[in-house]
C-alpha atoms as a PDB file:
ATOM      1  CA  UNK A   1     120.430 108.919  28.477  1.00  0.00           C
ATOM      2  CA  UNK A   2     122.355 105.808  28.787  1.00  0.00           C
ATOM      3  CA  UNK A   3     122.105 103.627  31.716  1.00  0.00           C
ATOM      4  CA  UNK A   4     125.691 103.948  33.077  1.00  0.00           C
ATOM      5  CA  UNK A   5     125.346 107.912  32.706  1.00  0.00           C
ATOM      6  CA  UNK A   6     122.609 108.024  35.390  1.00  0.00           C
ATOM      7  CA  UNK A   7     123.816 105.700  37.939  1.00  0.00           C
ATOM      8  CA  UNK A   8     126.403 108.608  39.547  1.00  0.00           C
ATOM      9  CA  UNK A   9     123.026 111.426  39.669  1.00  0.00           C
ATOM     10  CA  UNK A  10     120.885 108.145  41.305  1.00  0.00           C
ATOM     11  CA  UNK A  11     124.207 107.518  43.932  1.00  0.00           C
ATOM     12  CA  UNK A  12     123.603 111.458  44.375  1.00  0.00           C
ATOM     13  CA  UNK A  13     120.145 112.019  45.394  1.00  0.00           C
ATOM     14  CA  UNK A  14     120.835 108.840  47.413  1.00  0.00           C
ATOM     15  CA  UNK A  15     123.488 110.340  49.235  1.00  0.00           C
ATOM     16  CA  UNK A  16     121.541 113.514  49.284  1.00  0.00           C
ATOM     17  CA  UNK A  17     118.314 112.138  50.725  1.00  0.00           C
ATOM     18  CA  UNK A  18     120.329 110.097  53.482  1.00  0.00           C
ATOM     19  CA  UNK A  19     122.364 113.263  54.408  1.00  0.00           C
ATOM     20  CA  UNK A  20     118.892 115.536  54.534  1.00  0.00           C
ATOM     21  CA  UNK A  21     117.152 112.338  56.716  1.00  0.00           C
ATOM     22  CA  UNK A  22     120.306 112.811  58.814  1.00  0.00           C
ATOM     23  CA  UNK A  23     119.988 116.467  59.409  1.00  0.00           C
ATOM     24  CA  UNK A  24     116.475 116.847  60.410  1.00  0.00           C
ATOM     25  CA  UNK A  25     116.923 113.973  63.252  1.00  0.00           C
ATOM     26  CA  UNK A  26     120.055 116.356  64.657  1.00  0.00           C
ATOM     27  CA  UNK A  27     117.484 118.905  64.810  1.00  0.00           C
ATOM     28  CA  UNK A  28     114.540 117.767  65.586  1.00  0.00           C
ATOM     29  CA  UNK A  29     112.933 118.532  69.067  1.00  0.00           C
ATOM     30  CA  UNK A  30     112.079 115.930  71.620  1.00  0.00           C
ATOM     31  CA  UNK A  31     109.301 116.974  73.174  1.00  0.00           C
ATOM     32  CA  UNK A  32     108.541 115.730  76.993  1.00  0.00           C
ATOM     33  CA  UNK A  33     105.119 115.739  78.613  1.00  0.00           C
ATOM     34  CA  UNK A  34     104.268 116.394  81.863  1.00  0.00           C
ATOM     35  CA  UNK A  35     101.140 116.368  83.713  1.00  0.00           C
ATOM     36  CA  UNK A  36      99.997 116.288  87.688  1.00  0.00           C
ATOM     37  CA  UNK A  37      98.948 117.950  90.527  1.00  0.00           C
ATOM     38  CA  UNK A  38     100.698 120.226  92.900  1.00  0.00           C
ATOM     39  CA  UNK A  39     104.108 118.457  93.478  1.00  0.00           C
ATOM     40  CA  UNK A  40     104.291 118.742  89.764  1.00  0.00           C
ATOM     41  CA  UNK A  41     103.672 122.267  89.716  1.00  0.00           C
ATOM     42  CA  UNK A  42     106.808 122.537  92.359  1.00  0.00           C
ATOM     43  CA  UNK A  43     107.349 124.690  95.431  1.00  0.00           C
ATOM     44  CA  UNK A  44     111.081 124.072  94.718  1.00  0.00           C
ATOM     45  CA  UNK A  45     113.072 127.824  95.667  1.00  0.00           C
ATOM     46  CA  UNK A  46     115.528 128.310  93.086  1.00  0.00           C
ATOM     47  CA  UNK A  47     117.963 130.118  94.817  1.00  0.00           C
ATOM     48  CA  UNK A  48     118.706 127.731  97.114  1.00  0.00           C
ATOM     49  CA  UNK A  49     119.914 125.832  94.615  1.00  0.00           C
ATOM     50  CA  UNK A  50     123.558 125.421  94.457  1.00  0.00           C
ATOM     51  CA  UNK A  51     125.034 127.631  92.115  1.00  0.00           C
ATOM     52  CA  UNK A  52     126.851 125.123  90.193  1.00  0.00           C
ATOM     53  CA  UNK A  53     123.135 123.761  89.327  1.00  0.00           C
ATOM     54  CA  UNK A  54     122.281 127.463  88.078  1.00  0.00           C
ATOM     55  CA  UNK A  55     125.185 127.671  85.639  1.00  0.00           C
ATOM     56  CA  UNK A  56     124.584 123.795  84.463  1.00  0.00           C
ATOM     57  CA  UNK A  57     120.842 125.248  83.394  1.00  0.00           C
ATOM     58  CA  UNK A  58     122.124 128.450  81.994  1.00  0.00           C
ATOM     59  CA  UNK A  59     124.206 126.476  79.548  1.00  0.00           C
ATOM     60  CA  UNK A  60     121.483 124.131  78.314  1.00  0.00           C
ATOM     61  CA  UNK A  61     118.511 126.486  78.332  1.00  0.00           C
ATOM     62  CA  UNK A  62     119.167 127.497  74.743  1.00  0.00           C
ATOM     63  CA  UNK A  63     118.081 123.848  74.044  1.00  0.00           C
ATOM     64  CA  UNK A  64     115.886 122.888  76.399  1.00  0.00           C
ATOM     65  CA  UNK A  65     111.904 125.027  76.784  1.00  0.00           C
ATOM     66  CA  UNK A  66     109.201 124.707  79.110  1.00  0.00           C
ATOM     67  CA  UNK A  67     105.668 125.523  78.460  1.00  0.00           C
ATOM     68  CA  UNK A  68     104.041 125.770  81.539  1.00  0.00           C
ATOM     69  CA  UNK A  69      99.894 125.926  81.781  1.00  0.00           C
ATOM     70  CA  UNK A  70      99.739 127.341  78.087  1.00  0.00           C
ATOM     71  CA  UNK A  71     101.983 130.318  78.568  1.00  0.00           C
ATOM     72  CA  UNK A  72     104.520 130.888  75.618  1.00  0.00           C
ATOM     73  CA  UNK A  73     107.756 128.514  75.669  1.00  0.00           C
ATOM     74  CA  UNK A  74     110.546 130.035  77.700  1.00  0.00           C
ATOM     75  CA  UNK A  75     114.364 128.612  78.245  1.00  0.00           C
ATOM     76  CA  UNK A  76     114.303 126.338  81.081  1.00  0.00           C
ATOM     77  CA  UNK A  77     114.553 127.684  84.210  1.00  0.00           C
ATOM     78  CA  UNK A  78     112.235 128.681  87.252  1.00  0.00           C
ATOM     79  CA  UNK A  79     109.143 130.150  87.578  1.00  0.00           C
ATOM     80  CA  UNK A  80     107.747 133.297  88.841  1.00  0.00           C
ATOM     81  CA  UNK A  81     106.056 132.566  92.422  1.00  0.00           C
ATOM     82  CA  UNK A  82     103.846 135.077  94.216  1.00  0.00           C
ATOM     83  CA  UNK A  83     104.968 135.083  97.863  1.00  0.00           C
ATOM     84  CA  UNK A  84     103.263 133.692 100.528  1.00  0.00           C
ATOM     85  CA  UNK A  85     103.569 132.629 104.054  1.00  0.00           C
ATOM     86  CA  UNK A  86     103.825 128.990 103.294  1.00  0.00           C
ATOM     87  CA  UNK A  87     106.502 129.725 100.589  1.00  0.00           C
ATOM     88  CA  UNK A  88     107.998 133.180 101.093  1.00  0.00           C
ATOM     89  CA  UNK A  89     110.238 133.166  97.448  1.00  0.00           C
ATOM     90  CA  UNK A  90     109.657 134.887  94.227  1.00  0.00           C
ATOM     91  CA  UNK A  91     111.369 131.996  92.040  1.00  0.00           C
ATOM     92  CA  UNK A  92     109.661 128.564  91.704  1.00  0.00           C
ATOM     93  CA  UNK A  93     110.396 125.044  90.333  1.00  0.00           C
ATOM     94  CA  UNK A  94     109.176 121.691  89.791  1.00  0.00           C
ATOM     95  CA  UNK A  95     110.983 118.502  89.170  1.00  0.00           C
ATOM     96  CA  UNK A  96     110.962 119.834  85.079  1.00  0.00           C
ATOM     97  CA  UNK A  97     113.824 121.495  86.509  1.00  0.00           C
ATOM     98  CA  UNK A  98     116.756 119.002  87.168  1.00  0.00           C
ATOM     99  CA  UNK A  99     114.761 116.457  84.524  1.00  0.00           C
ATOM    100  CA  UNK A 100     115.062 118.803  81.515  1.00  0.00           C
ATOM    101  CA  UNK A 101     118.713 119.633  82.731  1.00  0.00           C
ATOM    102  CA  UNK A 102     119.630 115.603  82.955  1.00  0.00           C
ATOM    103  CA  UNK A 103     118.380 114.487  79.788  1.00  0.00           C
ATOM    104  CA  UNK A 104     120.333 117.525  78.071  1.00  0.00           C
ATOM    105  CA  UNK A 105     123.678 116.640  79.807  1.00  0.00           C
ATOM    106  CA  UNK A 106     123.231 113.139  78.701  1.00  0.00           C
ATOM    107  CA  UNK A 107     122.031 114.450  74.917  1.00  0.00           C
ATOM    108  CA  UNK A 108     123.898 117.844  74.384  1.00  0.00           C
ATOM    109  CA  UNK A 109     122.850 117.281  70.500  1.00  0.00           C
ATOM    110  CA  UNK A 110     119.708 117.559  71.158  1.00  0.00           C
ATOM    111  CA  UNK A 111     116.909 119.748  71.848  1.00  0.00           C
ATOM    112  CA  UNK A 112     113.963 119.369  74.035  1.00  0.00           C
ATOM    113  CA  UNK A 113     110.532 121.306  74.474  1.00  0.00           C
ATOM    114  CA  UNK A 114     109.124 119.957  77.815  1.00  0.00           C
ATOM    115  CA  UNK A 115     104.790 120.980  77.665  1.00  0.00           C
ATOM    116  CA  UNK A 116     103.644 120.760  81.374  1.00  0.00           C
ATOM    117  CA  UNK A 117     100.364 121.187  83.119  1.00  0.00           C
ATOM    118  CA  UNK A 118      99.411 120.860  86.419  1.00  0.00           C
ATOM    119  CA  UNK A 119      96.840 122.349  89.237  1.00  0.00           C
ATOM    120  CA  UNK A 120      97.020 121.649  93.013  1.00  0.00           C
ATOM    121  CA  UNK A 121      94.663 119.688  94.540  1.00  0.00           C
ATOM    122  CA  UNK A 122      93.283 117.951  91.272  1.00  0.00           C
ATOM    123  CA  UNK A 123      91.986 114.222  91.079  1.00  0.00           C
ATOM    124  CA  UNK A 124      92.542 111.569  88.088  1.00  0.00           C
ATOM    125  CA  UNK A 125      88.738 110.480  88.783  1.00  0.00           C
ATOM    126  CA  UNK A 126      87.735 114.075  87.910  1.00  0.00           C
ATOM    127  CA  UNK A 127      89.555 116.825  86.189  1.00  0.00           C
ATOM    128  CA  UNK A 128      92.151 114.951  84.791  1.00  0.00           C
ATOM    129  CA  UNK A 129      89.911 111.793  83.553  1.00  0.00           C
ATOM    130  CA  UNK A 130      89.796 111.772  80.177  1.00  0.00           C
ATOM    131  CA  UNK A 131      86.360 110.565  80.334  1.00  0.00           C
ATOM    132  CA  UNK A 132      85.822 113.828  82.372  1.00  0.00           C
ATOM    133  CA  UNK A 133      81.696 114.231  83.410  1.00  0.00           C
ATOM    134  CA  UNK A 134      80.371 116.879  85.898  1.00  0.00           C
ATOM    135  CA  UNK A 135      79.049 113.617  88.567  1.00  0.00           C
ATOM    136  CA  UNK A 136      82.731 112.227  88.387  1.00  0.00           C
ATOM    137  CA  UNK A 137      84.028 115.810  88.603  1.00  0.00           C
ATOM    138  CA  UNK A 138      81.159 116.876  91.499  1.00  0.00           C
ATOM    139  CA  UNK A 139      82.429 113.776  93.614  1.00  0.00           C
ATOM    140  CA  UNK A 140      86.093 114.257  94.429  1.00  0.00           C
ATOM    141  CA  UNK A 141      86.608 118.318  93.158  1.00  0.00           C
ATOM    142  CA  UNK A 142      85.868 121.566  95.283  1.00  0.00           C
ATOM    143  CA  UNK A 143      83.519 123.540  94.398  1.00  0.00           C
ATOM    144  CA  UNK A 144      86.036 125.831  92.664  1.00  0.00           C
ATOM    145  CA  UNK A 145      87.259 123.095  90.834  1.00  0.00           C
ATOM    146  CA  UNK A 146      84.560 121.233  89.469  1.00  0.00           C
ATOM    147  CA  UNK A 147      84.473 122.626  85.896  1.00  0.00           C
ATOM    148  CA  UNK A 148      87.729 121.458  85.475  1.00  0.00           C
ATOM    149  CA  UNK A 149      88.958 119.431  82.577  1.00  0.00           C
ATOM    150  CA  UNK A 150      92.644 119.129  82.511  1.00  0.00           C
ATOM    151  CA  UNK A 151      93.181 116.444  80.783  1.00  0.00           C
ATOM    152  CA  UNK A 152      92.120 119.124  77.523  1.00  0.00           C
ATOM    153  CA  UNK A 153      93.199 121.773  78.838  1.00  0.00           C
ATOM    154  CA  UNK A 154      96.479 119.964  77.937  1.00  0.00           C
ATOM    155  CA  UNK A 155      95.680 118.148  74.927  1.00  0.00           C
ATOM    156  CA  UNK A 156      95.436 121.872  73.680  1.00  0.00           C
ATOM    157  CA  UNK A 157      98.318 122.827  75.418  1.00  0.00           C
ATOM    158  CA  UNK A 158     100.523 120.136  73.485  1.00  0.00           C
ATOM    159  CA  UNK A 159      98.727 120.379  70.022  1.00  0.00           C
ATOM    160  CA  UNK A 160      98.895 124.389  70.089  1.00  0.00           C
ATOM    161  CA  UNK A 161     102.944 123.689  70.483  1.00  0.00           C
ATOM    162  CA  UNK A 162     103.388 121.144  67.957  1.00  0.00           C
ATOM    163  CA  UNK A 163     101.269 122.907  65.503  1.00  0.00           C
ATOM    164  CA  UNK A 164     104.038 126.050  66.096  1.00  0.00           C
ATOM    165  CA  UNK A 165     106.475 123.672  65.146  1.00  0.00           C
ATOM    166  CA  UNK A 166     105.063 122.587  61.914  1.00  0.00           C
ATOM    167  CA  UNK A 167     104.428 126.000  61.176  1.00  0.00           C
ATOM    168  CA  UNK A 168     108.232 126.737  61.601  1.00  0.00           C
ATOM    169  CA  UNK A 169     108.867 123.711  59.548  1.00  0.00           C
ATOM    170  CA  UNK A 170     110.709 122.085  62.379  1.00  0.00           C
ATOM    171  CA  UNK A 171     110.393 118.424  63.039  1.00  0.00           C
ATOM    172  CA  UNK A 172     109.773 116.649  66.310  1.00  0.00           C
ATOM    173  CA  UNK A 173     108.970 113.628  68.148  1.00  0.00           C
ATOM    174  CA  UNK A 174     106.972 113.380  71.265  1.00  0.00           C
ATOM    175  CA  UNK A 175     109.427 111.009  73.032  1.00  0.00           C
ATOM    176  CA  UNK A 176     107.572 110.562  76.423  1.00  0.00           C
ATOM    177  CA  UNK A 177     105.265 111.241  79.925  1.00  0.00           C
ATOM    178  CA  UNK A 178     106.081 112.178  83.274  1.00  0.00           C
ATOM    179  CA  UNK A 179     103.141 111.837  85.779  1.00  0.00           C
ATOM    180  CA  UNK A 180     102.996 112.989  89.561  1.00  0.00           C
ATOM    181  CA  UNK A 181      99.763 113.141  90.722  1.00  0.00           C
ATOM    182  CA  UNK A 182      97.098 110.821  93.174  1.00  0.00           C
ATOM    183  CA  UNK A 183      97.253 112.523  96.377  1.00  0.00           C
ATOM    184  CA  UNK A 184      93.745 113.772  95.798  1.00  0.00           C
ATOM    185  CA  UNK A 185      92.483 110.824  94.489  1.00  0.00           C
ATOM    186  CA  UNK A 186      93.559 108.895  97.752  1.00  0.00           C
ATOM    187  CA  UNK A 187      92.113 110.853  99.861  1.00  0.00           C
ATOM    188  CA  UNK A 188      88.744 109.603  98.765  1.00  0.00           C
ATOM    189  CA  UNK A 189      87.582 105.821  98.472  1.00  0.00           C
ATOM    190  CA  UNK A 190      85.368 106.417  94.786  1.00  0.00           C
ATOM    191  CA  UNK A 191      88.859 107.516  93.308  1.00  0.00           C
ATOM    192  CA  UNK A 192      91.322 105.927  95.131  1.00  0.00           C
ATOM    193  CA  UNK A 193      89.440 102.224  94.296  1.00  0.00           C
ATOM    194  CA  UNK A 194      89.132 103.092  90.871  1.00  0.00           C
ATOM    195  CA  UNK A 195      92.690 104.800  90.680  1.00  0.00           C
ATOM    196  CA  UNK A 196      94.454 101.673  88.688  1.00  0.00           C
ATOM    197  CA  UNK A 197      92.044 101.450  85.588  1.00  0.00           C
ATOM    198  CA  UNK A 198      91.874 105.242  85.598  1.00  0.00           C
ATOM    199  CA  UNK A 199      95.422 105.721  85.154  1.00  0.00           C
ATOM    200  CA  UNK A 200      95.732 103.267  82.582  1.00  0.00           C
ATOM    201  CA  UNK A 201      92.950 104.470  80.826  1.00  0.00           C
ATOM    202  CA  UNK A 202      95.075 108.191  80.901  1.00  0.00           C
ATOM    203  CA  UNK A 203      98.049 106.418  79.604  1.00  0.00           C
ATOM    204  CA  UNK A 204      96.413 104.532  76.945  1.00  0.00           C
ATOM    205  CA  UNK A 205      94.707 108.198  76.238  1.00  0.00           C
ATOM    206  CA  UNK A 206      97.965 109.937  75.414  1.00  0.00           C
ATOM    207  CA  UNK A 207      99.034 107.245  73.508  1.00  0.00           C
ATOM    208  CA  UNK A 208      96.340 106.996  71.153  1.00  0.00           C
ATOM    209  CA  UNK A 209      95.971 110.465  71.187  1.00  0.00           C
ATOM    210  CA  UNK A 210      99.389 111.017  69.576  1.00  0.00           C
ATOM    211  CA  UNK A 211      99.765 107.717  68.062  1.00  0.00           C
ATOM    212  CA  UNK A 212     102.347 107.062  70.048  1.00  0.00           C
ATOM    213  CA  UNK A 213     101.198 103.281  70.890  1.00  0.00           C
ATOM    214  CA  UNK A 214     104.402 103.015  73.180  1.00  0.00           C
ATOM    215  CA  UNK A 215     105.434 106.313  74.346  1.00  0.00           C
ATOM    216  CA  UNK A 216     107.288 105.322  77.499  1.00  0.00           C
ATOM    217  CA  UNK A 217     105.290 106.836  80.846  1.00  0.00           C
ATOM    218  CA  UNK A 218     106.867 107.493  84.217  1.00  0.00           C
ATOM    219  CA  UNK A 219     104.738 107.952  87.491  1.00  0.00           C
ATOM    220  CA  UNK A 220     105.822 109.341  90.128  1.00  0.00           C
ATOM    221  CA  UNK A 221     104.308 107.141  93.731  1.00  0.00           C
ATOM    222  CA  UNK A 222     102.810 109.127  95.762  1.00  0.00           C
ATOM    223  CA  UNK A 223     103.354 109.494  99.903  1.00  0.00           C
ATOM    224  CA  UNK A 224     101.129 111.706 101.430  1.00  0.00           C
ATOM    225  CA  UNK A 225      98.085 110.568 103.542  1.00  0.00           C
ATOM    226  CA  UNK A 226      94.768 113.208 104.381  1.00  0.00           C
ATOM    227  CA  UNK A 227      91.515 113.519 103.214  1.00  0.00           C
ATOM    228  CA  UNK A 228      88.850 110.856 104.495  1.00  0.00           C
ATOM    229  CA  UNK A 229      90.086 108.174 102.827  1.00  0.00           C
ATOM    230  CA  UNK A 230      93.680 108.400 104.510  1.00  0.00           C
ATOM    231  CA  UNK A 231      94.163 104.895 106.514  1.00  0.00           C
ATOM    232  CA  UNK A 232      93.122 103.466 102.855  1.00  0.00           C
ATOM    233  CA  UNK A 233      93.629 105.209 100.085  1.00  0.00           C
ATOM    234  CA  UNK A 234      97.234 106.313  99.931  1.00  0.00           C
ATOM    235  CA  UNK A 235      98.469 102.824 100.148  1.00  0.00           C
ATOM    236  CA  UNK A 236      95.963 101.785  97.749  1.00  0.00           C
ATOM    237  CA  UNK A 237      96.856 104.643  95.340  1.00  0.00           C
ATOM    238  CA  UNK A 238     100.508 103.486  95.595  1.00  0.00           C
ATOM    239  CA  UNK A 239     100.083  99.955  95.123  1.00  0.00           C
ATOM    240  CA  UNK A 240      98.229 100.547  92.086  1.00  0.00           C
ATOM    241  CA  UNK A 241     100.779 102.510  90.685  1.00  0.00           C
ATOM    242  CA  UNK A 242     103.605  99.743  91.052  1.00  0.00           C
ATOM    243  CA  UNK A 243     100.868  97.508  89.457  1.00  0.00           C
ATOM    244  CA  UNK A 244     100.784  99.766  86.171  1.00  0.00           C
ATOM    245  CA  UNK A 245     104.211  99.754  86.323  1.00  0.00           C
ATOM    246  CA  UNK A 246     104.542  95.920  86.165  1.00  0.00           C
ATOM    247  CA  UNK A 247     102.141  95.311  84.004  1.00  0.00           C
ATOM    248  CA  UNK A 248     103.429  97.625  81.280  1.00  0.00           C
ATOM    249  CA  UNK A 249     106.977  97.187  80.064  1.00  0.00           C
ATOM    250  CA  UNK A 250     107.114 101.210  79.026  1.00  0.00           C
ATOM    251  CA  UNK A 251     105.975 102.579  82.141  1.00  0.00           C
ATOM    252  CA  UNK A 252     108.326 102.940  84.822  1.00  0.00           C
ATOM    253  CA  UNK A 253     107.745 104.190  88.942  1.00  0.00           C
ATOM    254  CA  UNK A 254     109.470 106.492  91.080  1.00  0.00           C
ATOM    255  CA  UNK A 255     109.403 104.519  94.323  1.00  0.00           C
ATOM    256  CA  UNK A 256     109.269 107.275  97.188  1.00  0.00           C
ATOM    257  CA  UNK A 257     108.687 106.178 101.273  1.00  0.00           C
ATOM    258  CA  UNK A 258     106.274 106.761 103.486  1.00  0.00           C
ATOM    259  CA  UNK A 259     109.009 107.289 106.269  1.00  0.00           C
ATOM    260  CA  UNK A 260     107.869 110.967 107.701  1.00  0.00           C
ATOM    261  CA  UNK A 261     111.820 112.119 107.637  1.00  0.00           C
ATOM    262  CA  UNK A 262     111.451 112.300 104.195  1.00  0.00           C
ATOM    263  CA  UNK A 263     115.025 111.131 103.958  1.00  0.00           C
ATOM    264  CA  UNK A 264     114.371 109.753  99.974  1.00  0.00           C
ATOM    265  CA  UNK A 265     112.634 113.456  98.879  1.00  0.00           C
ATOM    266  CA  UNK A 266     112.855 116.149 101.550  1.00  0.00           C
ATOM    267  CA  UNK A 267     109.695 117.931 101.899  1.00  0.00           C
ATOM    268  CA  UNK A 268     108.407 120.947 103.196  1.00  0.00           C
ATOM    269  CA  UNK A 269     107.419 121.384 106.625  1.00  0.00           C
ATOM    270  CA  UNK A 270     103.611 120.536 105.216  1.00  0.00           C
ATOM    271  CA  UNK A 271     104.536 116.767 105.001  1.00  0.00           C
ATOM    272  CA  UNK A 272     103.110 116.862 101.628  1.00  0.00           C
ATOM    273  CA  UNK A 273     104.960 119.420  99.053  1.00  0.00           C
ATOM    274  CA  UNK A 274     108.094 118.477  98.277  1.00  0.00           C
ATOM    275  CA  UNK A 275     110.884 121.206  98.856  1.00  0.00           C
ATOM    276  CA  UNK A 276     113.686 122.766  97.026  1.00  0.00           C
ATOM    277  CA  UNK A 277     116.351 119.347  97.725  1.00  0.00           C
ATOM    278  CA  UNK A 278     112.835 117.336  97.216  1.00  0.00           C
ATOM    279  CA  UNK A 279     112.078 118.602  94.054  1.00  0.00           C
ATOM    280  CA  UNK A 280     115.801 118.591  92.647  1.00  0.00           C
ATOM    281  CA  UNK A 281     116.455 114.899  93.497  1.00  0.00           C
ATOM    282  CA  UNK A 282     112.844 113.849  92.288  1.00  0.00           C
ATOM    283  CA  UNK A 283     113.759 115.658  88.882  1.00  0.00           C
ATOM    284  CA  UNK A 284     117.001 113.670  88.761  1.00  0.00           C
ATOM    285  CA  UNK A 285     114.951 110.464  89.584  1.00  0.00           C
ATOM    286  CA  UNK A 286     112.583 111.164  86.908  1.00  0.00           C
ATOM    287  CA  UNK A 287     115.044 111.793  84.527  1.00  0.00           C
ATOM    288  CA  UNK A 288     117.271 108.086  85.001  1.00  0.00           C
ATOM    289  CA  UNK A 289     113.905 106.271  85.037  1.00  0.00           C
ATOM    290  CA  UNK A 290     113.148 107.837  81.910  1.00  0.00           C
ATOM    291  CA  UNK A 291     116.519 107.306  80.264  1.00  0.00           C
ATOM    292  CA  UNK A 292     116.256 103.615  81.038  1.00  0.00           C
ATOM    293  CA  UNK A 293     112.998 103.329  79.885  1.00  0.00           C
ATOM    294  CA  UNK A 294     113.718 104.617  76.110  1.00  0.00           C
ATOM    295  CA  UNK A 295     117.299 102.610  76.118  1.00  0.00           C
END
């Protein structure tokens, strides 16, 4: 075959590879992790919600899915709650809520699988270390608590997902971290000292993990103050935090105030769990810092 005949069938699997390239970025799935304690897990009533927010989440829940402590994916949307008479509702929600709904708006191409794991009252020094041991874990957990280990529980949370996704021949790109968690931690002096290399070692963790050297991390700052370390720790905790932050050009904070009117992030009579308005606006704050992170 002569040179000039085979220059038009090269053009065409050119054009054909750069169309098929083009294709599987529309489609492929940008998947979000997110990791903490109980403000993660959300005490957020869905319907108080307005119901303009409802529809906005009905529209992009056939893109956006939420696996929540290794349950099956599900469209976006709240959570089953078990009444109680701190929080007397049957539908709950975290700040995945009004995160998962922003970055849709802003990407209505695109689809999103957020993978989220979180238990209340957890510390960074302990079940979420990554260099998790039962001394660490016997120091700052209850009793209840001490076997613990989070951080794999979500590992296998995340690779049981992806490997789904291969499996359906779908392609995807883990495109980033939100973290909201240290309350426990600061309510001790052994993990509220140690909180600043601990959380960079989790970050670095993840990373390396997923090879994802610069996968851009957003914390959430902490503002509650009990435990015995309280006149301490919680500034401590959010100090180190901002620190992080600086230090790291793809890890951004979520400033919140230790003003008790909770003005910034409404909160729950409790003083600690943020509330339905709390938990919507700390979504939405997530979501902008994350945005501007990746831009």
């Amino acid at each position: 075959m002569k040179l000039k005949n085979t220059i038009p069938i090269i053009v065409f699997f050119l054009l054909f590879s750069c169309a098929t390239v083009k294709l599987e970025k529309r489609n492929e799935v940008q998947v979000v992790l997110l990791a903490g304690q109980s403000n993660m897990a959300g005490a957020g009533d869905y319907d108080k919600l307005e119901k303009s927010i409802q529809k906005r989440i009905e529209k992009v829940s056939d893109r956006v899915s939420l696996v929540f402590n290794g349950k099956p994916a599900k469209p976006l949307s709240y959570y089953k709650n078990k009444p109680t008479e701190k929080y007397n509702f049957t539908k709950r929600f975290g700040s995945e809520l009004l995160f998962g709904l922003t970055l849709a708006e802003k990407n209505p191409a695109k689809k999103y699988l957020l993978i989220k794991r979180s238990q209340g009252g957890t510390a960074l020094y302990g079940a979420w270390n990554p260099n998790w041991t039962t001394e660490k874990a016997k120091a700052v957990e209850k009793e209840k608590k001490q076997n613990l280990k989070l951080y794999e529980k979500h590992l296998a949370d995340i690779n049981k997902n992806l490997d789904y996704l291969k499996s359906q021949k779908k392609a995807y790109k883990i495109i980033g971290f939100i973290w909201m968690q240290g309350e426990n931690d600061a309510a001790r002096e052994i993990s509220a000292t140690t909180y600043k290399e601990n959380l960079k070692t989790l970050i670095h963790s993840y990373r390396n993990t997923f090879n994802v050297p610069k996968m851009p991390f957003v914390i959430g700052q902490i503002n509650s103050n009990y435990g015995k370390f309280r006149k301490k720790g919680p500034d401590m905790v959010r100090g180190f935090m901002e620190e992080v932050a600086k230090e790291d050009t793809k890890v951004a904070i979520v400033k919140t105030s230790m003003d008790r009117s909770w003005s910034d992030f409404p909160k729950h009579p409790d003083n600690v769990h943020y509330n339905t308005e709390g938990q919507k606006k700390l979504g939405i704050a997530f979501a902008k810092a994350f945005i501007k992170l990746r831009n």
